[in-house]
Structure formats: C-alpha cells, structure tokens
Protein backbone atom coordinates (compact mmCIF):
# COMPACT_ATOMS: atom_id res chain seq x y z
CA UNK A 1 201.82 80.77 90.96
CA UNK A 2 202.93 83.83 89.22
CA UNK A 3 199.41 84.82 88.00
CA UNK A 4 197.99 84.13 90.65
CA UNK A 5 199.75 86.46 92.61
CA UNK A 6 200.15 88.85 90.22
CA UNK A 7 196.14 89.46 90.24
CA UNK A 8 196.25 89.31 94.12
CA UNK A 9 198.59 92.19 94.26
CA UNK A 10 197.08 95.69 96.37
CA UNK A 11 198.45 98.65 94.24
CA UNK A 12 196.32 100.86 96.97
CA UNK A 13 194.69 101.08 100.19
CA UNK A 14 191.63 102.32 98.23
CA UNK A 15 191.35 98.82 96.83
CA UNK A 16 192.09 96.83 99.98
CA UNK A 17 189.10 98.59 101.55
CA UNK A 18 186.95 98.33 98.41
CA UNK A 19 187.51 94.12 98.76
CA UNK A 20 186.81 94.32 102.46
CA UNK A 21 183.75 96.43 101.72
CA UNK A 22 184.64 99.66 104.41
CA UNK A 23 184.53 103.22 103.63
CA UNK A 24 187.57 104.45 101.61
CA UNK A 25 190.88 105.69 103.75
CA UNK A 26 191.18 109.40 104.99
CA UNK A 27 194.29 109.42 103.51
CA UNK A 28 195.65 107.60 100.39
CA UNK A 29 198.87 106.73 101.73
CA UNK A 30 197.86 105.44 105.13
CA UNK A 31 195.13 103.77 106.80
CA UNK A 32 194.41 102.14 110.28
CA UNK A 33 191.35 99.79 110.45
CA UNK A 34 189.98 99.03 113.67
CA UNK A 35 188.33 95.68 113.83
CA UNK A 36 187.79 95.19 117.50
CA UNK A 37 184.39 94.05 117.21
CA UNK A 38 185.64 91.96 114.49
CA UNK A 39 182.69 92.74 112.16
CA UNK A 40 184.99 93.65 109.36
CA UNK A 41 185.09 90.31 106.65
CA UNK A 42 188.86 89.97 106.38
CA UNK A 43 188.12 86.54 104.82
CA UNK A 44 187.70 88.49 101.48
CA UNK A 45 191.09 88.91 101.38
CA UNK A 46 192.77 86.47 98.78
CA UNK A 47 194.65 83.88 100.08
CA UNK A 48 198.03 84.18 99.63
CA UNK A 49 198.55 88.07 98.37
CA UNK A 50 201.17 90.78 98.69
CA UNK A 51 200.25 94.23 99.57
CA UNK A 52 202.34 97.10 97.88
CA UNK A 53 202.78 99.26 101.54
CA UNK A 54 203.92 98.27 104.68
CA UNK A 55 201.48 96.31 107.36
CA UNK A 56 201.33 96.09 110.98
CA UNK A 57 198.65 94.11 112.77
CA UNK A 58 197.72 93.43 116.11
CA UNK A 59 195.31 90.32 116.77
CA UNK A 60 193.93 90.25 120.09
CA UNK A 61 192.71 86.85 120.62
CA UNK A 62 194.10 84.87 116.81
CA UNK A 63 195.30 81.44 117.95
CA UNK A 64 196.80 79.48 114.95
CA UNK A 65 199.54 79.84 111.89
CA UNK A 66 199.52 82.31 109.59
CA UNK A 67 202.02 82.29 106.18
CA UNK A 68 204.60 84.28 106.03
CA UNK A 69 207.00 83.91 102.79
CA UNK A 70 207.89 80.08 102.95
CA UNK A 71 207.43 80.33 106.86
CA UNK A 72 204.34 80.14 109.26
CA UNK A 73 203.72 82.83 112.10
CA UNK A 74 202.93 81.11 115.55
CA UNK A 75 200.22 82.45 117.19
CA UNK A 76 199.21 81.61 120.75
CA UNK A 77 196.15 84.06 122.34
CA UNK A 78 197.33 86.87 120.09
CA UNK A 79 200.27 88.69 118.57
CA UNK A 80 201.65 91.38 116.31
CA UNK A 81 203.23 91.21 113.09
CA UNK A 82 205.02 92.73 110.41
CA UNK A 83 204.76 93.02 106.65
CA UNK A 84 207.29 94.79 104.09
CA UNK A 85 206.26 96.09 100.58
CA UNK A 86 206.05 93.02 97.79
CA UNK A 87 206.25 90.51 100.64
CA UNK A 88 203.69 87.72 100.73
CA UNK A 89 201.35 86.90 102.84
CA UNK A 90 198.54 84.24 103.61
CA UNK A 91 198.09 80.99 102.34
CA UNK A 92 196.59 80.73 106.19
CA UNK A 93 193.37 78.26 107.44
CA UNK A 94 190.64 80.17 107.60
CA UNK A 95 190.35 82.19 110.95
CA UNK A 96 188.20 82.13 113.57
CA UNK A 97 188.85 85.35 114.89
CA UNK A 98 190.13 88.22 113.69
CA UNK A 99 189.52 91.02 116.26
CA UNK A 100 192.51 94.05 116.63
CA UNK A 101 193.81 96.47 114.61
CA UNK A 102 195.50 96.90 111.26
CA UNK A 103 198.18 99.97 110.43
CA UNK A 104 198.54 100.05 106.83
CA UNK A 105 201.27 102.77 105.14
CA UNK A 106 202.98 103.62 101.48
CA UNK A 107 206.45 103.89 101.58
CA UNK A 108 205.94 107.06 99.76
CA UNK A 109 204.24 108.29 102.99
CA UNK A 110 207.79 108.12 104.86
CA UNK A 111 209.55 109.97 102.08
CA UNK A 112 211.26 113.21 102.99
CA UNK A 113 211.68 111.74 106.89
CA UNK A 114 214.20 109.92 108.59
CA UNK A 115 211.69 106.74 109.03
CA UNK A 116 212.02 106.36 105.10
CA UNK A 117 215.79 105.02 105.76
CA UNK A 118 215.26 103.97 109.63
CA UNK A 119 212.45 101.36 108.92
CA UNK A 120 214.81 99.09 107.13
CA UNK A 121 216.38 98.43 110.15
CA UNK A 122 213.86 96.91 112.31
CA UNK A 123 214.45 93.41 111.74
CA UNK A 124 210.83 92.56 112.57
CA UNK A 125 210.00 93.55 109.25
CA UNK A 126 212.02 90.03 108.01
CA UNK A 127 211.17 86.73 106.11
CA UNK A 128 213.71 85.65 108.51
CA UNK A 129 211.38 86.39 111.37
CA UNK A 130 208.56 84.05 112.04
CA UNK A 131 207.05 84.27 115.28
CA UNK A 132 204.66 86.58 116.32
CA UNK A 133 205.25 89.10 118.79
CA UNK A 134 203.37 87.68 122.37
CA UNK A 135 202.48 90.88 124.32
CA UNK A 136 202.11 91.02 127.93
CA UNK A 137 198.99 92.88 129.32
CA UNK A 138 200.98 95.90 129.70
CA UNK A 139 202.41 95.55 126.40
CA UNK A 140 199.07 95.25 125.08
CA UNK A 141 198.13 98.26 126.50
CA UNK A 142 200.72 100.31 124.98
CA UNK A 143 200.31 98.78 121.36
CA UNK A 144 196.62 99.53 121.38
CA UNK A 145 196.88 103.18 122.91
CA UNK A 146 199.30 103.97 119.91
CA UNK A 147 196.99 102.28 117.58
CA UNK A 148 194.27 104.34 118.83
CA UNK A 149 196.11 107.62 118.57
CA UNK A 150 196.89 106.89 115.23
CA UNK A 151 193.03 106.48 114.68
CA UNK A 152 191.99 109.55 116.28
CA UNK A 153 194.77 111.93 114.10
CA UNK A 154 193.46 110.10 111.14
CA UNK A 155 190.06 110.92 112.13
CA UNK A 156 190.68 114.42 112.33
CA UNK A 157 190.74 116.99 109.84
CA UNK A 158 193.47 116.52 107.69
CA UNK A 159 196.54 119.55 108.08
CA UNK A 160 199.73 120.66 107.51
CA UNK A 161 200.79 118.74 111.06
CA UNK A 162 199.01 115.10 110.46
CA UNK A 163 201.89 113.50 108.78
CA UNK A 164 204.48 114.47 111.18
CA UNK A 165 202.32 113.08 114.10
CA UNK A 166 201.00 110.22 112.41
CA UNK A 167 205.06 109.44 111.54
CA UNK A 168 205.92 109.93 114.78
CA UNK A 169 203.45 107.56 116.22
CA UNK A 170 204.08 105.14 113.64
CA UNK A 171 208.02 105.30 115.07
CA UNK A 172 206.55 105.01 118.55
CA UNK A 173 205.08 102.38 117.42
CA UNK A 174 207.72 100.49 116.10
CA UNK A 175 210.19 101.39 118.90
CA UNK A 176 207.89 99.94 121.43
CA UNK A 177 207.82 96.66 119.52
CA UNK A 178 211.47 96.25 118.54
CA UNK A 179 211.49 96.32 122.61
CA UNK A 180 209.34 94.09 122.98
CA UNK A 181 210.40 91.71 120.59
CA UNK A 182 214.20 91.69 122.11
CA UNK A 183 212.54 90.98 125.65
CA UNK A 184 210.44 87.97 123.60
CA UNK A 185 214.11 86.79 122.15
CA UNK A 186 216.62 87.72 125.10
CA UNK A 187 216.54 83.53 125.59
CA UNK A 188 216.69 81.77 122.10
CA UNK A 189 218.53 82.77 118.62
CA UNK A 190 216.36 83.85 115.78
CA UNK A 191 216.05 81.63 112.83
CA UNK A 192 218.48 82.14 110.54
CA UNK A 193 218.05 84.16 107.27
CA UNK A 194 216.93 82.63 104.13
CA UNK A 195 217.52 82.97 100.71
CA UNK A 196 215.34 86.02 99.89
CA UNK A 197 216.84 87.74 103.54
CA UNK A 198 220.36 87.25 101.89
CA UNK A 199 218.82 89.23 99.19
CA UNK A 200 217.52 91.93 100.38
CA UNK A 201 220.44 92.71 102.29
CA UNK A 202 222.82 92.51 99.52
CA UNK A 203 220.76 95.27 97.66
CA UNK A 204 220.57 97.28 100.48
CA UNK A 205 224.37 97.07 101.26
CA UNK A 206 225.24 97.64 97.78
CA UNK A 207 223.06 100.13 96.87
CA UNK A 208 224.13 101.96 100.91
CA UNK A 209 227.90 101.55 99.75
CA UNK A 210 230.20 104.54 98.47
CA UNK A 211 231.47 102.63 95.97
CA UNK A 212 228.14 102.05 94.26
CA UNK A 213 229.31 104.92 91.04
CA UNK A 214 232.02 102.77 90.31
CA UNK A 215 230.47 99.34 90.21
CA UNK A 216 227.87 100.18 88.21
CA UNK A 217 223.74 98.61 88.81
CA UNK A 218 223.80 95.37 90.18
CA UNK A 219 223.32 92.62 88.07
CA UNK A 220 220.85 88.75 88.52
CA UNK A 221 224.66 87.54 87.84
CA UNK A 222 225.96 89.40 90.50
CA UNK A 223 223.60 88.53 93.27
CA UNK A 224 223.80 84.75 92.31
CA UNK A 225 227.32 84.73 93.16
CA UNK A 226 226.97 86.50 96.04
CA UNK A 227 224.35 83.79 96.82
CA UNK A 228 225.89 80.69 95.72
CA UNK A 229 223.20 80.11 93.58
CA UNK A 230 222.44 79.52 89.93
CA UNK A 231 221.00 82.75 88.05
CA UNK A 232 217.83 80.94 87.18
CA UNK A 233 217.69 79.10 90.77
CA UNK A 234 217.47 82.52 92.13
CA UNK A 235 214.95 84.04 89.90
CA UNK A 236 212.52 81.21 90.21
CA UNK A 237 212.90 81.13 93.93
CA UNK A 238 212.45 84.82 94.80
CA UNK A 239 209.49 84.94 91.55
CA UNK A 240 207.68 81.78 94.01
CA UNK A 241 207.96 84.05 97.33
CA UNK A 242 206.78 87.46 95.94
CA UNK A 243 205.83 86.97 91.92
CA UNK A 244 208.59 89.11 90.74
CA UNK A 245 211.72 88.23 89.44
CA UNK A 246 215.53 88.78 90.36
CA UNK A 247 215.72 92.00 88.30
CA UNK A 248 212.48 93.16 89.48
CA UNK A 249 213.72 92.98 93.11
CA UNK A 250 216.82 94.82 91.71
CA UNK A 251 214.44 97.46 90.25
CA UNK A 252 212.50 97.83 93.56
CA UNK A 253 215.63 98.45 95.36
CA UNK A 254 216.94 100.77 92.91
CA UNK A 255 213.90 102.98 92.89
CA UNK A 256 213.30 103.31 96.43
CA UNK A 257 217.01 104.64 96.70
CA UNK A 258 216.02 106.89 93.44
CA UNK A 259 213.17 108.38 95.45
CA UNK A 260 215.20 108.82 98.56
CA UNK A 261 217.70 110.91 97.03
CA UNK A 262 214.84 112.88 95.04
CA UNK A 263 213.14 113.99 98.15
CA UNK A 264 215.87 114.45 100.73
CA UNK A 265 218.72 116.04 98.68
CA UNK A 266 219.51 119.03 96.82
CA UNK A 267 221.61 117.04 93.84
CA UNK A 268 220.71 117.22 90.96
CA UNK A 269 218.98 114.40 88.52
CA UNK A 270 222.48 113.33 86.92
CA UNK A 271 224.18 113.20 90.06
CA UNK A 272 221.61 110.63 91.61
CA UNK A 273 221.90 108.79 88.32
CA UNK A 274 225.52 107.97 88.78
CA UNK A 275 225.51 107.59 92.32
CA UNK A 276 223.10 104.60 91.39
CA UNK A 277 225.31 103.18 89.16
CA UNK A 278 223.90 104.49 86.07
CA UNK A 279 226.23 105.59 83.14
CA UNK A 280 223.46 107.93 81.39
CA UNK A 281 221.07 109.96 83.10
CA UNK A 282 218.73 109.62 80.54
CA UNK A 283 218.54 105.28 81.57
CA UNK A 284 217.82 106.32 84.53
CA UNK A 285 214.84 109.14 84.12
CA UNK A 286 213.57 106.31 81.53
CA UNK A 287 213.70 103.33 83.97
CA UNK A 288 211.89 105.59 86.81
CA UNK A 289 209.11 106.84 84.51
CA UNK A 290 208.75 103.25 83.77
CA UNK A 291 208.35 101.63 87.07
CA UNK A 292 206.93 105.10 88.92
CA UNK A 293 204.74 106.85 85.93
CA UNK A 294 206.41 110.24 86.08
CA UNK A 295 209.46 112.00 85.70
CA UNK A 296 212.15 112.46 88.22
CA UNK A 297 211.86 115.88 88.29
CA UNK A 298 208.08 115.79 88.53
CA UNK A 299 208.51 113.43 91.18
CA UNK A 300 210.66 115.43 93.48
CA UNK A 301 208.61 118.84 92.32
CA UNK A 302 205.51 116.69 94.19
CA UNK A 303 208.08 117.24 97.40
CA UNK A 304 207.96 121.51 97.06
C-alpha cells in the first residue's frame, strides 16, 4: 500500500495535467479545469492517489460512490466535494460521467492571506465528512458562476491583482458551500470523526495553543495517548489512509505553521523556532530545508 501510493502522489499541478494530457496551468499554484463537455480522460488518474494541494470539484450529472479516506462519497445526480493536502482519494468504479469542473490550489498559494488559517475551518474539507454536497438548481447556478469567474481571471493576463481576486473567489466559493452544506445537514448529525479527524485536530490545537514553547514538538507518543491508541496502531493506520507516517503528519503540521509565521509576521527565525517547540533554531532551519528545499529565510525573502 505504501508504494503504491507513494508513486501515485501529485507533487504539482504541472504533472496532474501532464497525466490527463491538457495544456499546462496558467499558474503553478492554481488551476481550474473545465470539463463540461467531459472530453477530458480523468480515467488516467491512478486509482487511489493523494494530491499535494487542495481540490474542489463539482460533478454535474456523477451518480455513484467515490472513496474518500476509509469512507465512500454518495452521489445522487451530482455533487461537490472537498479534498485537503496528503488526503486520499479514489479507489472509485470506474465512472461513467465525469462532466463539471475541478478547482485545484497549493497551500502555498494562500500564504500571506487570511484564507491560509481560515480554510482549516471549513469542516467540508474532513475525512469525517462523507456525503457529497446535493445542490439545488439555484445552488448550481451559483457554484458554476464562481467556477467560471475563476476561469476567466485565470485566463487573463497574469498581474499584480490575480491572486487577490482569484483568493477572493476561491473564499466565495467556499462560503457559498459551507451554506449550503448546513442547509443539506440542518436535519441529521454528521458522522462522527475518525481516527485520522482526531488527528488532525490535535495538531492543529496544539500547534494553535500558547503554550506550545513550553511543551516542546509533539511527539507519535504523545498523540497515541491522546488517541487511546498504541504508537504503532497509529502509525500504521494513518501510513494506510495517506502513505505517511505519524511523524510525517507531525512534520506536515509543523511546517505549514513554520510557513505561516514566515510570511505573515515580522519575528524573527529563532523566535518562530521556539514558538514551535523547538529548543535550537538551527533544528528547526535544518528540518524546514529538509521537508521544503530552502532556507527559512529564503523562504520568507520569496514573500518581499
């Protein structure tokens, strides 16, 4: 399981498009593909794989199941859903149609705006989640026209203003469905959250917590108490679900709070080091180089 999704893994939109054999994105760090016609061969895509970006999708007429982490989505004449960074995907039948339209963005695209910390509250974006979201026709229309304005700013010539609209739209975007998604679920509970949920919200509320300097990085032994679960258990389940390991997740967490800091504060290399829980500075800048390929410095000089 793990090398197989290890080699199914999209570092880049680039690639994605290469396998689906479409001209290469107008931007590397986000892309929209319009497949109303449904002439483009999503069928290439391996079955399962994770994508390294975020992913929403709109099918206009899908009927079926679709994987989802350990869960299927429920389709019924079309839906919308909702894919994190590292989250897997697939495993599906193979699909009669595939007509709509796919928004596909870095999280290194949201850095330096509020969306970069906002997203990771729209619980849409969950394991824990796995129904589609049913649009009515006046839902539909709304979805699509702020699919389609994302097209035509991507279309455009690239300036100094196509981020902030194309962020905007993408919070329009996600605003509009976090609407519609409470309407869908005013009558029944959502499914509860499982085990890699748990997870993922124990990073975030550690790593979002004041106390963070004095406890020091979180630890595999630290989540698996937190989880109830044995430290093994807990790397084998979450390496199943995404092909990446307890500390891996811990890593991903860790570095996505790194570049945060870098790109929306003014303190200084040290100081994010030990508001992460690092005791040396120099761990940190080595553990970023690692997992990013540069420097933090050079990293947040990419921001001026």
């Amino acid at each position: 399981m793990k090398d197989e999704i290890s080699n199914h893994r999209f570092d880049s939109l680039s690639r994605l498009h290469k396998v689906l054999d479409i001209p290469a994105p107008m931007h590397p760090l986000v892309s929209l593909i319009n497949n109303a016609t449904g002439n483009i061969p999503l069928e290439r895509l391996p079955n399962p794989h994770i994508l390294n970006f975020y992913k929403i999708s709109y099918k206009t007429n899908f009927q079926g199941k679709f994987k989802y982490g350990q869960h299927y989505y429920d389709f019924d004449e079309g839906g919308m859903f909702f894919v994190s960074p590292n989250q897997i995907t697939g495993g599906h039948a193979p699909l009669s149609d595939q007509c709509g339209y796919t928004l596909l963005f870095h999280p290194d695209f949201l850095l330096g705006y509020e969306l970069a910390r906002k997203i990771k509250v729209f619980g849409f974006f969950s394991y824990s989640i796995h129904e589609a979201l049913h649009l009515s026709e006046k839902e539909k229309t709304i979805i699509i026209s702020v699919f389609q304005s994302i097209e035509e700013e991507l279309k455009d010539r690239i300036d100094n203003f196509s981020q902030d609209v194309v962020i905007s739209q993408i919070e329009l975007l996600l605003n509009h469905s976090n609407r519609f998604y409470s309407r869908q679920f005013i009558t029944r509970k959502a499914v509860s959250s499982d085990l890699l949920q748990r997870t993922e919200e124990i990073l975030q509320a550690y790593f979002q917590s004041p106390d963070s300097p004095k406890q020091g990085l979180p630890t595999v032994q630290f989540l698996s108490e937190q989880l109830n679960v044995s430290t093994s258990y807990l790397s084998d389940m979450l390496r199943s679900l995404t092909g990446q390991n307890a500390q891996q997740h811990i890593h991903n967490h860790l570095i996505e709070k790194a570049k945060e800091r870098l790109s929306t504060s003014q303190a200084s290399i040290s100081e994010i080091a030990y508001e992460l829980g690092f005791e040396h500075p120099q761990s940190f800048s080595k553990l970023f180089k690692l997992k990013t390929s540069v420097s933090p410095l050079d990293f947040r000089r990419s921001f001026n």
